[in-house]
PDB file of N, CA and C in Angstrom:
ATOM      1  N   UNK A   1      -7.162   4.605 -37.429  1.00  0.00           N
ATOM      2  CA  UNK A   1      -6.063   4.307 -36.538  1.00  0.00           C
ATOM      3  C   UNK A   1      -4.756   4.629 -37.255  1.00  0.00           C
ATOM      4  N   UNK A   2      -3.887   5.399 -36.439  1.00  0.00           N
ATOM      5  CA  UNK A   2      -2.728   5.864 -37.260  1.00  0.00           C
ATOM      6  C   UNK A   2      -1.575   4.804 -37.087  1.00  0.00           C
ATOM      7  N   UNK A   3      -0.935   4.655 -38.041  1.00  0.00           N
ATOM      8  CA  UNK A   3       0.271   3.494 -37.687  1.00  0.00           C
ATOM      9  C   UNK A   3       1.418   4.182 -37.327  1.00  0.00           C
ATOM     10  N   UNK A   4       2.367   3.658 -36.465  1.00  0.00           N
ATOM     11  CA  UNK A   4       3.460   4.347 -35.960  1.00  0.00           C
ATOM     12  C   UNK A   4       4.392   4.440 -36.961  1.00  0.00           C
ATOM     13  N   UNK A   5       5.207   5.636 -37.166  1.00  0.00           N
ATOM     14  CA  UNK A   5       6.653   5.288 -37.968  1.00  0.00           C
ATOM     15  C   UNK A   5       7.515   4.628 -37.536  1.00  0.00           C
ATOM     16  N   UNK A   6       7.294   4.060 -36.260  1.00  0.00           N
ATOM     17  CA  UNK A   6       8.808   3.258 -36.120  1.00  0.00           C
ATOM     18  C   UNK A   6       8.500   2.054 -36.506  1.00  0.00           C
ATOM     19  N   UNK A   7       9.288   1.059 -36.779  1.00  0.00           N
ATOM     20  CA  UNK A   7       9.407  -0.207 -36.707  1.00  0.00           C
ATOM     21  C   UNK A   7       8.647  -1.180 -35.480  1.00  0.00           C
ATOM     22  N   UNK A   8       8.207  -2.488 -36.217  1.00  0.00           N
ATOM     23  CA  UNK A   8       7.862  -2.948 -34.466  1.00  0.00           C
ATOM     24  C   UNK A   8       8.469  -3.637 -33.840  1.00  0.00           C
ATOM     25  N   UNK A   9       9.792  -3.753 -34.113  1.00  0.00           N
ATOM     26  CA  UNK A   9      10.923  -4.048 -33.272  1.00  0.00           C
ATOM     27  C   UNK A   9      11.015  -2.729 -32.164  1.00  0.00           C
ATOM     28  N   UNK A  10      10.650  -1.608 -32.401  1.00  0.00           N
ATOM     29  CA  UNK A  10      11.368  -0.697 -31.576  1.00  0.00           C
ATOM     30  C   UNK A  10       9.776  -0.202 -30.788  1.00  0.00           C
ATOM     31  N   UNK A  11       8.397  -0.548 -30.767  1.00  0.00           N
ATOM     32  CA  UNK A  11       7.548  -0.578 -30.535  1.00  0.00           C
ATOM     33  C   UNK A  11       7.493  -1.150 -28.872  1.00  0.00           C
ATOM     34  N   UNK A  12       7.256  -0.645 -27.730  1.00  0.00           N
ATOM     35  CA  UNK A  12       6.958  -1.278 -26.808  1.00  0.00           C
ATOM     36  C   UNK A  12       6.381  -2.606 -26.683  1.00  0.00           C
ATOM     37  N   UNK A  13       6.793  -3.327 -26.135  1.00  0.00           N
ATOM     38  CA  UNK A  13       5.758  -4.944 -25.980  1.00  0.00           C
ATOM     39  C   UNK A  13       4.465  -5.112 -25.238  1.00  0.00           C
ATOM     40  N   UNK A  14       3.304  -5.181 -25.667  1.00  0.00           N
ATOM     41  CA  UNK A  14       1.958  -4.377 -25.500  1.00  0.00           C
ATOM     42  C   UNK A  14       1.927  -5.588 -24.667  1.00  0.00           C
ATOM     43  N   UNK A  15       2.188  -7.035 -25.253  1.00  0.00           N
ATOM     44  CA  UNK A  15       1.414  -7.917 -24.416  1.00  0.00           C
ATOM     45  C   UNK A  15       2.554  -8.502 -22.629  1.00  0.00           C
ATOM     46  N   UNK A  16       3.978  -8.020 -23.080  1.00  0.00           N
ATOM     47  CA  UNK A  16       4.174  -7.951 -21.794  1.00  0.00           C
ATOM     48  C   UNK A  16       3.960  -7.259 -20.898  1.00  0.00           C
ATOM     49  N   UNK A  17       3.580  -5.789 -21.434  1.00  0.00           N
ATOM     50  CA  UNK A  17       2.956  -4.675 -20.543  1.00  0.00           C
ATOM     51  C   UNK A  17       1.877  -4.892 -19.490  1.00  0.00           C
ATOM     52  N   UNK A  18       0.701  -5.852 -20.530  1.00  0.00           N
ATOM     53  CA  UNK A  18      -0.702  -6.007 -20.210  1.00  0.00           C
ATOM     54  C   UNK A  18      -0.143  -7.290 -18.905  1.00  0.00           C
ATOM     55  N   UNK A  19       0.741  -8.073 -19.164  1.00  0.00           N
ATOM     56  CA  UNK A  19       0.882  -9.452 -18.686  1.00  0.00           C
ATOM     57  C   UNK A  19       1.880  -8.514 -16.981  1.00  0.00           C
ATOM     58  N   UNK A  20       2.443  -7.759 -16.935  1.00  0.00           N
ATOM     59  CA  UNK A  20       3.333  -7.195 -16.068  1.00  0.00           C
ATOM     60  C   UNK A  20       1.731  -6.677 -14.810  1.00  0.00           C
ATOM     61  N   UNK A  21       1.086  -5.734 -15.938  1.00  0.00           N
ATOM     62  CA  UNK A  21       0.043  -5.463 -15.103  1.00  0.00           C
ATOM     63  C   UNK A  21      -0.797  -6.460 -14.229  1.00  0.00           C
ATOM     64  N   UNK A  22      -0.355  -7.650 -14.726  1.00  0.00           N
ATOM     65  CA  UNK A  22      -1.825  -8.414 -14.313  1.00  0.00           C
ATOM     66  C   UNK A  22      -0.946  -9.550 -13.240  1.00  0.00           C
ATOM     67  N   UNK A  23       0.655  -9.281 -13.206  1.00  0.00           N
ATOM     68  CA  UNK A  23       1.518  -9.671 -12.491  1.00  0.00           C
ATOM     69  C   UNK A  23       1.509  -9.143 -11.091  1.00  0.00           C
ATOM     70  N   UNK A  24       1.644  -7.522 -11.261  1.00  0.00           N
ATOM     71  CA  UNK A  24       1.247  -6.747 -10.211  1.00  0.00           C
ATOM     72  C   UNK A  24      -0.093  -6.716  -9.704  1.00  0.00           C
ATOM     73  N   UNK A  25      -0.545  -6.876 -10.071  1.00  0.00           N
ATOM     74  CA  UNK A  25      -2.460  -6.976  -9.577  1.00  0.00           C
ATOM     75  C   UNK A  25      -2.602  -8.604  -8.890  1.00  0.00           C
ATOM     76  N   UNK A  26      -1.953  -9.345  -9.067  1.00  0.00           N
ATOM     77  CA  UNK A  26      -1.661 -10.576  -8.353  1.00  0.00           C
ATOM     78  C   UNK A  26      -0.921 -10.519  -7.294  1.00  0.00           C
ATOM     79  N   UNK A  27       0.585 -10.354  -7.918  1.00  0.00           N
ATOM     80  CA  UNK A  27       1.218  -9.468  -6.110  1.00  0.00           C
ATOM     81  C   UNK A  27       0.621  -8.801  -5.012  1.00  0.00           C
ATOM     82  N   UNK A  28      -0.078  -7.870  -5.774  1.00  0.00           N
ATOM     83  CA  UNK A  28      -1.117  -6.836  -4.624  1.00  0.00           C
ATOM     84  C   UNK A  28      -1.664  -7.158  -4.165  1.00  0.00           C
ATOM     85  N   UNK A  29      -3.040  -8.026  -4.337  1.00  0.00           N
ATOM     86  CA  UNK A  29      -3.991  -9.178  -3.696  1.00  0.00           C
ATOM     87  C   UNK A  29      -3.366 -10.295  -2.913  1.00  0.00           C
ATOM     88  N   UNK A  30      -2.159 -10.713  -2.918  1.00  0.00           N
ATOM     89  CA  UNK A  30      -1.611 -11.871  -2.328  1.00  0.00           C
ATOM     90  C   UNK A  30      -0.653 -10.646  -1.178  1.00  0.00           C
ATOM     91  N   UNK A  31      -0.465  -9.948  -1.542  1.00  0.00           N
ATOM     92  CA  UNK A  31       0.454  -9.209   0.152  1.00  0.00           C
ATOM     93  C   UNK A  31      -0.634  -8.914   0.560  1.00  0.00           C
ATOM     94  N   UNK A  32      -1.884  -8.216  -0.160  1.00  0.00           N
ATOM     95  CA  UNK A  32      -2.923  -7.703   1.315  1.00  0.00           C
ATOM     96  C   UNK A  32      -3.417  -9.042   1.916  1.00  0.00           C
ATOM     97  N   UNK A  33      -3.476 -10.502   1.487  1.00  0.00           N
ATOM     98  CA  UNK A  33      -3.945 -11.343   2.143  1.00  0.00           C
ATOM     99  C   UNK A  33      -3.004 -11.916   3.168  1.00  0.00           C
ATOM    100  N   UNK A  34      -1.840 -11.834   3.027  1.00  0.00           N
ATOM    101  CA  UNK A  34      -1.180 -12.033   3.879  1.00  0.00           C
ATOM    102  C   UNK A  34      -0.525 -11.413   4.778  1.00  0.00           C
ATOM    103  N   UNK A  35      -0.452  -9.721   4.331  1.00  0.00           N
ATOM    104  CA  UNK A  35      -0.253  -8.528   5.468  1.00  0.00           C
ATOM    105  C   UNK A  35      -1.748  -9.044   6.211  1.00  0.00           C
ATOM    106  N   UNK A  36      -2.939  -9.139   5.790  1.00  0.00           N
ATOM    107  CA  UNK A  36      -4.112  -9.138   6.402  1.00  0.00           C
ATOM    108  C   UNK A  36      -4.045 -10.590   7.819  1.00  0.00           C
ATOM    109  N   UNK A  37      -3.357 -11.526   7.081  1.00  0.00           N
ATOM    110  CA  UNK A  37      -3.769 -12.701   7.843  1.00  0.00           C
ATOM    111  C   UNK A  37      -2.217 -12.506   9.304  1.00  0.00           C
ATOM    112  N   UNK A  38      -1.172 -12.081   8.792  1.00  0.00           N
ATOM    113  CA  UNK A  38      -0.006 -11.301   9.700  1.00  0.00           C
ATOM    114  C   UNK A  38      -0.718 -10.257  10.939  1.00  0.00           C
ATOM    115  N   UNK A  39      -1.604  -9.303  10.902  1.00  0.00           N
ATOM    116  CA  UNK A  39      -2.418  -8.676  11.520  1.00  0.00           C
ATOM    117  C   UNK A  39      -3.104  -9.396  12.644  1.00  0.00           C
ATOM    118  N   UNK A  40      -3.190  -8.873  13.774  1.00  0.00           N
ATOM    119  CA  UNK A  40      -3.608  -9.193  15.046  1.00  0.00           C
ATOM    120  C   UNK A  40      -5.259  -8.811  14.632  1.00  0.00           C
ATOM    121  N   UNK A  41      -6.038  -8.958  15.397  1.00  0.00           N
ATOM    122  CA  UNK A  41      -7.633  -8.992  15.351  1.00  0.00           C
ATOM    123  C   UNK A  41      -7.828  -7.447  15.396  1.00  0.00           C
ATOM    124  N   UNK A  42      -7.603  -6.813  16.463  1.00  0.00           N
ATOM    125  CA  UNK A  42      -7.780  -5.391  16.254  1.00  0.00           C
ATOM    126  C   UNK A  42      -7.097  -5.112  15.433  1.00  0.00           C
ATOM    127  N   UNK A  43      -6.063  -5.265  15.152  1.00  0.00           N
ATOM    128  CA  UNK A  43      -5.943  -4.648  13.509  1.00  0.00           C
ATOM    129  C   UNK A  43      -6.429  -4.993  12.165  1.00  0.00           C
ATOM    130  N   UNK A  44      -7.041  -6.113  12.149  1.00  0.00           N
ATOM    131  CA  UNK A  44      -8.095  -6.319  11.489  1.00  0.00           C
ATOM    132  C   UNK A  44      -9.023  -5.848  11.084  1.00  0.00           C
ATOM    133  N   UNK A  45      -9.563  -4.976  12.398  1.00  0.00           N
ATOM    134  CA  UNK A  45     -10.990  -4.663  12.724  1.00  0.00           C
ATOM    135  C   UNK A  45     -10.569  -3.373  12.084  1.00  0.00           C
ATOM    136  N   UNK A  46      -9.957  -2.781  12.364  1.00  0.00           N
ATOM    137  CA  UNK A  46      -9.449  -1.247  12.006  1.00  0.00           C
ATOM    138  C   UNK A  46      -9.162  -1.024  10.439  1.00  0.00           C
ATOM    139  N   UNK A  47      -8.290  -2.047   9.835  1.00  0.00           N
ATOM    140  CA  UNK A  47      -8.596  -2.215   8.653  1.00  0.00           C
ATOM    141  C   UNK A  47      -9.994  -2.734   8.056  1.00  0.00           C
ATOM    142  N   UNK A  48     -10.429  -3.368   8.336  1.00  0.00           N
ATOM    143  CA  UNK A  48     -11.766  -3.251   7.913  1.00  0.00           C
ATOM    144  C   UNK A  48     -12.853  -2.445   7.689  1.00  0.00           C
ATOM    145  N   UNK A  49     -12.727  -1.333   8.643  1.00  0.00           N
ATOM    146  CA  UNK A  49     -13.079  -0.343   8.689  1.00  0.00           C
ATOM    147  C   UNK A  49     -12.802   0.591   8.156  1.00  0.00           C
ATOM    148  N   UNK A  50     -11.558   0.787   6.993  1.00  0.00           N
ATOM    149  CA  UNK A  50     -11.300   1.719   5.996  1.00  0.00           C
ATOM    150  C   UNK A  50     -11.050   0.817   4.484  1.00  0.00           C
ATOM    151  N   UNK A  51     -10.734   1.528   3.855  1.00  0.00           N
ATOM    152  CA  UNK A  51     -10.165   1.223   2.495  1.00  0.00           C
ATOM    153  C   UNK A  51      -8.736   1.210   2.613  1.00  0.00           C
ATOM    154  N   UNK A  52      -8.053   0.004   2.354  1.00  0.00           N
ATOM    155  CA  UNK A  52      -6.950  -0.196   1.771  1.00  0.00           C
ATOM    156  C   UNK A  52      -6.089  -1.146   0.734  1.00  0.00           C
ATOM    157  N   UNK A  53      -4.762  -1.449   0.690  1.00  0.00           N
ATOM    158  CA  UNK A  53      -4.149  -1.298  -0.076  1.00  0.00           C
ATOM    159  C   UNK A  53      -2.781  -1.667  -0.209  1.00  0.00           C
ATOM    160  N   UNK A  54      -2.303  -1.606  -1.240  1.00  0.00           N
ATOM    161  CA  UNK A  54      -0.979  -2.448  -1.157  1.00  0.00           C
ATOM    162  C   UNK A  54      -0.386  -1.616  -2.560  1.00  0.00           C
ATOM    163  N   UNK A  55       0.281  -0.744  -3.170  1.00  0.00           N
ATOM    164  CA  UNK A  55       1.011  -0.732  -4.529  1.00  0.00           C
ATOM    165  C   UNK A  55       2.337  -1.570  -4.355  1.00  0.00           C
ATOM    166  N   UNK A  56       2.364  -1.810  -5.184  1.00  0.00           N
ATOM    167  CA  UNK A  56       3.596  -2.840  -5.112  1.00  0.00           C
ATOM    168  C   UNK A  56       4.601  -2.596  -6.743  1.00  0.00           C
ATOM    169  N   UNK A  57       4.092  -1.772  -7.821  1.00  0.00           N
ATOM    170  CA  UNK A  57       4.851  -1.234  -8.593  1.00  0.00           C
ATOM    171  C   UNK A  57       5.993   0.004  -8.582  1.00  0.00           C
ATOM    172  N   UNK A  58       5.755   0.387  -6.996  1.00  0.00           N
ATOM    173  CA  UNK A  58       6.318   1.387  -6.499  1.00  0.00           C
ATOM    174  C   UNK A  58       7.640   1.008  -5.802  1.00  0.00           C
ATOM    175  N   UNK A  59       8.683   1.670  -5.687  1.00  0.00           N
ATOM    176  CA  UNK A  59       9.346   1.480  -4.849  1.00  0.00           C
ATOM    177  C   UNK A  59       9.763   2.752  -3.751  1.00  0.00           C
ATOM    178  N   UNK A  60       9.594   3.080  -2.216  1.00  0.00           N
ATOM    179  CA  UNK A  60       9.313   1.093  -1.883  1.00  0.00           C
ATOM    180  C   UNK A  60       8.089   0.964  -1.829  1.00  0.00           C
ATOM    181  N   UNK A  61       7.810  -0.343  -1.283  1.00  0.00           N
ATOM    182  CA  UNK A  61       5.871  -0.750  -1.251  1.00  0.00           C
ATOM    183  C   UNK A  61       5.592   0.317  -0.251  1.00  0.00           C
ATOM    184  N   UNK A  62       4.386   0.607  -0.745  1.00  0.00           N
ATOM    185  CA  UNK A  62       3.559   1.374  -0.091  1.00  0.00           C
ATOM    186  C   UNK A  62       1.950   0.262   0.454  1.00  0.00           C
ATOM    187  N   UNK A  63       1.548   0.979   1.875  1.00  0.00           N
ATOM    188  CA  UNK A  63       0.533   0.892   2.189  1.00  0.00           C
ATOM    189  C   UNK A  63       0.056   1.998   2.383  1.00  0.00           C
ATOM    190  N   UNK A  64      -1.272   2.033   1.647  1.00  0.00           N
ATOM    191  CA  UNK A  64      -2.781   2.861   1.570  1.00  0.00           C
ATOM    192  C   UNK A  64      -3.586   2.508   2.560  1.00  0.00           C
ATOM    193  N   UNK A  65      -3.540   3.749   2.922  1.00  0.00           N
ATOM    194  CA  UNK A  65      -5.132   3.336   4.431  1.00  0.00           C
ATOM    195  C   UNK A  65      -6.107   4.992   4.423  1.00  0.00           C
ATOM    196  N   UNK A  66      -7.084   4.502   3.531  1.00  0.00           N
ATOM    197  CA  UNK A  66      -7.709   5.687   3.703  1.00  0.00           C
ATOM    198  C   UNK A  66      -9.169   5.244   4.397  1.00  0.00           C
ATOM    199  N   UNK A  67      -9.227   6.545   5.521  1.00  0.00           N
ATOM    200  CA  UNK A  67     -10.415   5.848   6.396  1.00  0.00           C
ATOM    201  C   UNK A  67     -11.577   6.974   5.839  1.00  0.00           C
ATOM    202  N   UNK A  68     -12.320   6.240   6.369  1.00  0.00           N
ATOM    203  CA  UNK A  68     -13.919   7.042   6.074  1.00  0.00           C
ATOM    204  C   UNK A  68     -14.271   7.810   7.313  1.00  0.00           C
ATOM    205  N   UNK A  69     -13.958   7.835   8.421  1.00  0.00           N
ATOM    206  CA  UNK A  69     -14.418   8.340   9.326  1.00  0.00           C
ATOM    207  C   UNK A  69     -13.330   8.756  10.642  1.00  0.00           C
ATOM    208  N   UNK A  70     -13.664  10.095  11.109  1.00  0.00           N
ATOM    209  CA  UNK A  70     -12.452  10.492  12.046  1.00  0.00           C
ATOM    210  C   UNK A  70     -12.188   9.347  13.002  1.00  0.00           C
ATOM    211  N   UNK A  71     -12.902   8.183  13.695  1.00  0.00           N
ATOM    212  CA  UNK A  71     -12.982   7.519  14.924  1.00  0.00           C
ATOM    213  C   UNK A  71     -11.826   6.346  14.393  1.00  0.00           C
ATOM    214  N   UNK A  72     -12.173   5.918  13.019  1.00  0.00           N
ATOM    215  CA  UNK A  72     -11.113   5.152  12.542  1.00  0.00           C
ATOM    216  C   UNK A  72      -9.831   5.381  12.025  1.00  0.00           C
ATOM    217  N   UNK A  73      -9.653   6.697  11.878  1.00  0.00           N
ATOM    218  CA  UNK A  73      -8.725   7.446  11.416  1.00  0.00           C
ATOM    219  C   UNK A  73      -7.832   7.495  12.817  1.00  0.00           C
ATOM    220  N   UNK A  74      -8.596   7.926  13.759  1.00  0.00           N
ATOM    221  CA  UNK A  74      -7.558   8.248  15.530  1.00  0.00           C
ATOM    222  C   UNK A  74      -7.234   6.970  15.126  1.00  0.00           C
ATOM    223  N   UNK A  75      -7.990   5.723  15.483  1.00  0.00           N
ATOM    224  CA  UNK A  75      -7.951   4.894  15.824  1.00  0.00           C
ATOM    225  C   UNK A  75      -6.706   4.066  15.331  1.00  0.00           C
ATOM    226  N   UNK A  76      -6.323   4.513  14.197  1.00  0.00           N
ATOM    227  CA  UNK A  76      -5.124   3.791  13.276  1.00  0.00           C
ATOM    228  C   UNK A  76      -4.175   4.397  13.559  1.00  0.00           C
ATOM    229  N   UNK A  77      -4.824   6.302  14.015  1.00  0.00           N
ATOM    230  CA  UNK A  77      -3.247   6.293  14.313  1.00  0.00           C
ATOM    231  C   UNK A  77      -2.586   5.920  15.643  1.00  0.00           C
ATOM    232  N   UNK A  78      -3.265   5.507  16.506  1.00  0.00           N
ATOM    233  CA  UNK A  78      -2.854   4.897  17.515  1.00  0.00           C
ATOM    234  C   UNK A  78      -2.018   4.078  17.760  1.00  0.00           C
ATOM    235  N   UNK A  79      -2.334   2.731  16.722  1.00  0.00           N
ATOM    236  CA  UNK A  79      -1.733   1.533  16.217  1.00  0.00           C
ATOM    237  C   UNK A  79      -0.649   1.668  15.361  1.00  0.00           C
ATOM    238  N   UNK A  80       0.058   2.681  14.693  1.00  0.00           N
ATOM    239  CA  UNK A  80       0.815   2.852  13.723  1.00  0.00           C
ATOM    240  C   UNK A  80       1.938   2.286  13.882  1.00  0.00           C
ATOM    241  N   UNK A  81       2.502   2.288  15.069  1.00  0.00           N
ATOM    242  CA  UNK A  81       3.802   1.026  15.419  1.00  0.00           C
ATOM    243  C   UNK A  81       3.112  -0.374  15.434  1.00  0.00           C
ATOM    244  N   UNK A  82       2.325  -0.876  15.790  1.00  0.00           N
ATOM    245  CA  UNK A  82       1.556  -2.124  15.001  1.00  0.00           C
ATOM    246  C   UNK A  82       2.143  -2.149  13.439  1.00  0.00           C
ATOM    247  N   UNK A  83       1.338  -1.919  12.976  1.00  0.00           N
ATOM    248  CA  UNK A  83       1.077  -1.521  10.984  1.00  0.00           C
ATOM    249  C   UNK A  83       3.045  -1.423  10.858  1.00  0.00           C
ATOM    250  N   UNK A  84       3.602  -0.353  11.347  1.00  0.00           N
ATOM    251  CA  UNK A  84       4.804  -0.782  10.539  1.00  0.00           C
ATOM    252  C   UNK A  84       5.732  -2.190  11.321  1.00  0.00           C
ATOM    253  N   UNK A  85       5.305  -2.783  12.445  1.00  0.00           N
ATOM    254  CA  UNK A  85       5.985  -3.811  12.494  1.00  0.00           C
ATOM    255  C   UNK A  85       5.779  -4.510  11.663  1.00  0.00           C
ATOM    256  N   UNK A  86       4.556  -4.821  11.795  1.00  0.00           N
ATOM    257  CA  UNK A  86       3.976  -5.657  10.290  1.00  0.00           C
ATOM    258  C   UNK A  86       4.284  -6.025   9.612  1.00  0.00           C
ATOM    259  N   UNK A  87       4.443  -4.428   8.260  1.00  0.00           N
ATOM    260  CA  UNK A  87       4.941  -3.862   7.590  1.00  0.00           C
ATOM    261  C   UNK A  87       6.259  -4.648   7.447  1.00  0.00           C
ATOM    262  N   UNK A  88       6.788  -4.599   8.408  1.00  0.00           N
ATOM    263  CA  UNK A  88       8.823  -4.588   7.976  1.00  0.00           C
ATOM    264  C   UNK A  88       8.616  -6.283   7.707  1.00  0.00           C
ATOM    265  N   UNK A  89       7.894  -6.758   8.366  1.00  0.00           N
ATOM    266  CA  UNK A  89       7.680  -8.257   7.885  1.00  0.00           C
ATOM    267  C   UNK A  89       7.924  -8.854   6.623  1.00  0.00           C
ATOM    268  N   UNK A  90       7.186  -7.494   5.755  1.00  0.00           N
ATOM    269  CA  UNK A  90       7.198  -7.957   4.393  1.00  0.00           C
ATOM    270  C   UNK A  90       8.550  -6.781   3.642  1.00  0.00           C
ATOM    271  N   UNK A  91       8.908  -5.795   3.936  1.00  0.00           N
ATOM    272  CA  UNK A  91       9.892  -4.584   3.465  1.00  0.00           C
ATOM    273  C   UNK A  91      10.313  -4.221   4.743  1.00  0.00           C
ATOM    274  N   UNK A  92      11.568  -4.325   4.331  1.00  0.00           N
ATOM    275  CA  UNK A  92      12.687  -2.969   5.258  1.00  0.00           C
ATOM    276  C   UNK A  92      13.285  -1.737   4.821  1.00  0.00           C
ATOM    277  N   UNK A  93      12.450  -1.583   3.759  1.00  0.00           N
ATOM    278  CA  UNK A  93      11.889  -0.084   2.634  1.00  0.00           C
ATOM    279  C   UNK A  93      10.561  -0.412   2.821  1.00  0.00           C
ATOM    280  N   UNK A  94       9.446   0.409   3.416  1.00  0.00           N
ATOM    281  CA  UNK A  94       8.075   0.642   2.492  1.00  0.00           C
ATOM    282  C   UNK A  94       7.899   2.210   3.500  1.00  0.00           C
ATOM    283  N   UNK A  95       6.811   2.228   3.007  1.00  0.00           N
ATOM    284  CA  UNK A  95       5.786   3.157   3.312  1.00  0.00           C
ATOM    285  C   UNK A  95       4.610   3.308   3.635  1.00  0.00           C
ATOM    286  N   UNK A  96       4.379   3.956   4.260  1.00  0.00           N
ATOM    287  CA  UNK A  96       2.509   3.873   4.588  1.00  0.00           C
ATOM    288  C   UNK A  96       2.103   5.266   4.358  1.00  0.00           C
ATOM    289  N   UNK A  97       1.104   5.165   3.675  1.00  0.00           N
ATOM    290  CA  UNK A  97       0.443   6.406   3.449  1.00  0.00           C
ATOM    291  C   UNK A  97      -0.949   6.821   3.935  1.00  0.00           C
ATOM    292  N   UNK A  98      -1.571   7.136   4.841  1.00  0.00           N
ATOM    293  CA  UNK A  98      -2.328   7.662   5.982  1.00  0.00           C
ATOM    294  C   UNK A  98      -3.453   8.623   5.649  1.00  0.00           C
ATOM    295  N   UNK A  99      -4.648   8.314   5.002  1.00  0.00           N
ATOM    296  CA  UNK A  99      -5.648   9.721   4.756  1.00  0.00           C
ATOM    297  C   UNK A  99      -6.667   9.522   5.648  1.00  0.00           C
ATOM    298  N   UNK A 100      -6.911  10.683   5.932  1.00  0.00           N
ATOM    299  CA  UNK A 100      -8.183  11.346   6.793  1.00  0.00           C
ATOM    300  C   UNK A 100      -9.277  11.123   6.149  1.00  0.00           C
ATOM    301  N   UNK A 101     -10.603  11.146   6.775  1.00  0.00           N
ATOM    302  CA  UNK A 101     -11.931  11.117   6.221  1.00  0.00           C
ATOM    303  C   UNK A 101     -11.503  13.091   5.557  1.00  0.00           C
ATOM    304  N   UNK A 102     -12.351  13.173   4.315  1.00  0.00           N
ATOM    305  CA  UNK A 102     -12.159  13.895   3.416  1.00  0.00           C
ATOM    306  C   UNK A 102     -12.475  15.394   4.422  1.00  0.00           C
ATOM    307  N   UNK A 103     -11.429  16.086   4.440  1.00  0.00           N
ATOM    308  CA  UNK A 103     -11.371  17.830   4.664  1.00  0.00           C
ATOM    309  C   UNK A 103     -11.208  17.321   6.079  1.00  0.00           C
ATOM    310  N   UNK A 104     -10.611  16.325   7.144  1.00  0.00           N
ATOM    311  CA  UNK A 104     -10.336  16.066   8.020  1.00  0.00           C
ATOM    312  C   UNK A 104      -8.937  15.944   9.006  1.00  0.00           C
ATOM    313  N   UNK A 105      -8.228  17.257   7.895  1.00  0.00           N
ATOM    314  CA  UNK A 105      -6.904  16.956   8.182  1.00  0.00           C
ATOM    315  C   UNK A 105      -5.657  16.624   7.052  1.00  0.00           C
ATOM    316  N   UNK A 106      -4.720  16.778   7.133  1.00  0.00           N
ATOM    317  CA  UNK A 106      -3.225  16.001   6.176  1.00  0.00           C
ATOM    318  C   UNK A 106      -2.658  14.668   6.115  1.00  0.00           C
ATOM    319  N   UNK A 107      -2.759  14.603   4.924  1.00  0.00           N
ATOM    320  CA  UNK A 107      -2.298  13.034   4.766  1.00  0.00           C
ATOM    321  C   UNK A 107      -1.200  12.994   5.604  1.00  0.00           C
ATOM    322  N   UNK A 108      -0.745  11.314   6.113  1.00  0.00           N
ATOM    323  CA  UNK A 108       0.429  11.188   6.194  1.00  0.00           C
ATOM    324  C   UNK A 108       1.315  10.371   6.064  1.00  0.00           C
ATOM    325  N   UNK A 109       2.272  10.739   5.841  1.00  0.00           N
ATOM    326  CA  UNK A 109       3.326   9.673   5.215  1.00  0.00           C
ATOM    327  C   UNK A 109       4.582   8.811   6.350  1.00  0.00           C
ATOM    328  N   UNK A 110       4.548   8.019   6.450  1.00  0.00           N
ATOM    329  CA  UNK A 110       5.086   7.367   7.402  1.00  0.00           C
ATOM    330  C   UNK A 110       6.372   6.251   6.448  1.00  0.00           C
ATOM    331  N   UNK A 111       7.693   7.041   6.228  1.00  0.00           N
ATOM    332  CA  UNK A 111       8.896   6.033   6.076  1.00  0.00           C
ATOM    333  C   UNK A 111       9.478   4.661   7.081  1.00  0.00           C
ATOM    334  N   UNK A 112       9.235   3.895   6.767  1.00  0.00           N
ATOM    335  CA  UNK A 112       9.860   2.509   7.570  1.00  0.00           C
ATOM    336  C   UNK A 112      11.020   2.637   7.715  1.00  0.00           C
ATOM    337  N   UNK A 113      11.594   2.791   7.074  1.00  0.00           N
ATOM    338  CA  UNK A 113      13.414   3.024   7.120  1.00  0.00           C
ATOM    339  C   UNK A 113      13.579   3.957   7.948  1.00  0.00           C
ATOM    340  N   UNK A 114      12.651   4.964   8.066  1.00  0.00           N
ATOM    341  CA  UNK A 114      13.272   6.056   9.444  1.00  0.00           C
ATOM    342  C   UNK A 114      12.570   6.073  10.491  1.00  0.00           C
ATOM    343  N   UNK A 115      11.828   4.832  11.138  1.00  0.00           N
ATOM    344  CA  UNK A 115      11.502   4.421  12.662  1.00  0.00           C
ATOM    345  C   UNK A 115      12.349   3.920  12.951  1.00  0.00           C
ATOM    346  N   UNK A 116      12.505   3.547  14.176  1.00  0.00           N
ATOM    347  CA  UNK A 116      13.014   3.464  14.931  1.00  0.00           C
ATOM    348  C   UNK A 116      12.914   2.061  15.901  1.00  0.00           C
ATOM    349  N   UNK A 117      13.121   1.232  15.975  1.00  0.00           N
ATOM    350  CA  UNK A 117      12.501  -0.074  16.954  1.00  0.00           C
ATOM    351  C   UNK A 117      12.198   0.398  18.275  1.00  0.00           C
ATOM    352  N   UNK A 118      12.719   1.305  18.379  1.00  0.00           N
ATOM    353  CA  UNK A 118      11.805   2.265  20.112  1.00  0.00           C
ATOM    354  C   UNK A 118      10.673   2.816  19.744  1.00  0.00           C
ATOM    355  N   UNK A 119       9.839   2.839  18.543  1.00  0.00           N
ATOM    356  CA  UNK A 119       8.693   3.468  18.508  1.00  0.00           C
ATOM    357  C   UNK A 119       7.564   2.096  18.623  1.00  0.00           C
ATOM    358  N   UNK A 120       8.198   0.956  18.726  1.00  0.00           N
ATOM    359  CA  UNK A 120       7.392  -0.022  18.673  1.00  0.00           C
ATOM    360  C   UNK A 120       6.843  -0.872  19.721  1.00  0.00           C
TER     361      UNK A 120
END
């Protein structure tokens, strides 16, 4: 193991790093439970039906919704003024980020800040 030349004053702080991470990984689990429990039943169901997500080290927050299958994929995008009302619940900055079942199309990216309350 090689030792650094700098000093370890000037050394990053390993254990607030590790402790920041495990800050954010708490945040993340506590907005999807409560974006989740904010959610109407069909949107429930629809999330349930894919993989998602919450980053929250990002700015702004992002939501991840990647579906497994085209039927759930329409299906969300249907609802997408749902998801960002939601959404603004918790940010009036985020994002949602939108994937297709794999080779099914372009991701997509959906800014909160540039809807509109007529899309809802």
């Amino acid at each position: 193991m090689n030792k650094s030349p700098l000093p370890a004053d000037d050394l990053p702080p390993t254990k607030a790093t590790i402790l920041n991470e495990l800050f954010y990984r708490q945040l993340e689990e506590a907005t999807c439970r409560q974006f989740y429990q904010a959610c109407g039943s069909i949107m429930r169901v629809l999330l349930s039906n894919c993989h998602w997500y919450f980053k929250i080290n990002t700015s702004p927050l992002v939501l991840v919704i990647i579906c497994y299958d085209i039927e759930s994929y329409l299906n969300i995008v249907d609802v997408i003024p749902q998801f960002i009302n939601k959404l603004k619940q918790f940010s009036n900055k985020a994002k949602i980020h939108l994937f297709p079942p794999d080779q099914k199309g372009e991701p997509w990216e959906i800014k909160i800040e540039e809807t509109s309350d007529d899309e809802s």
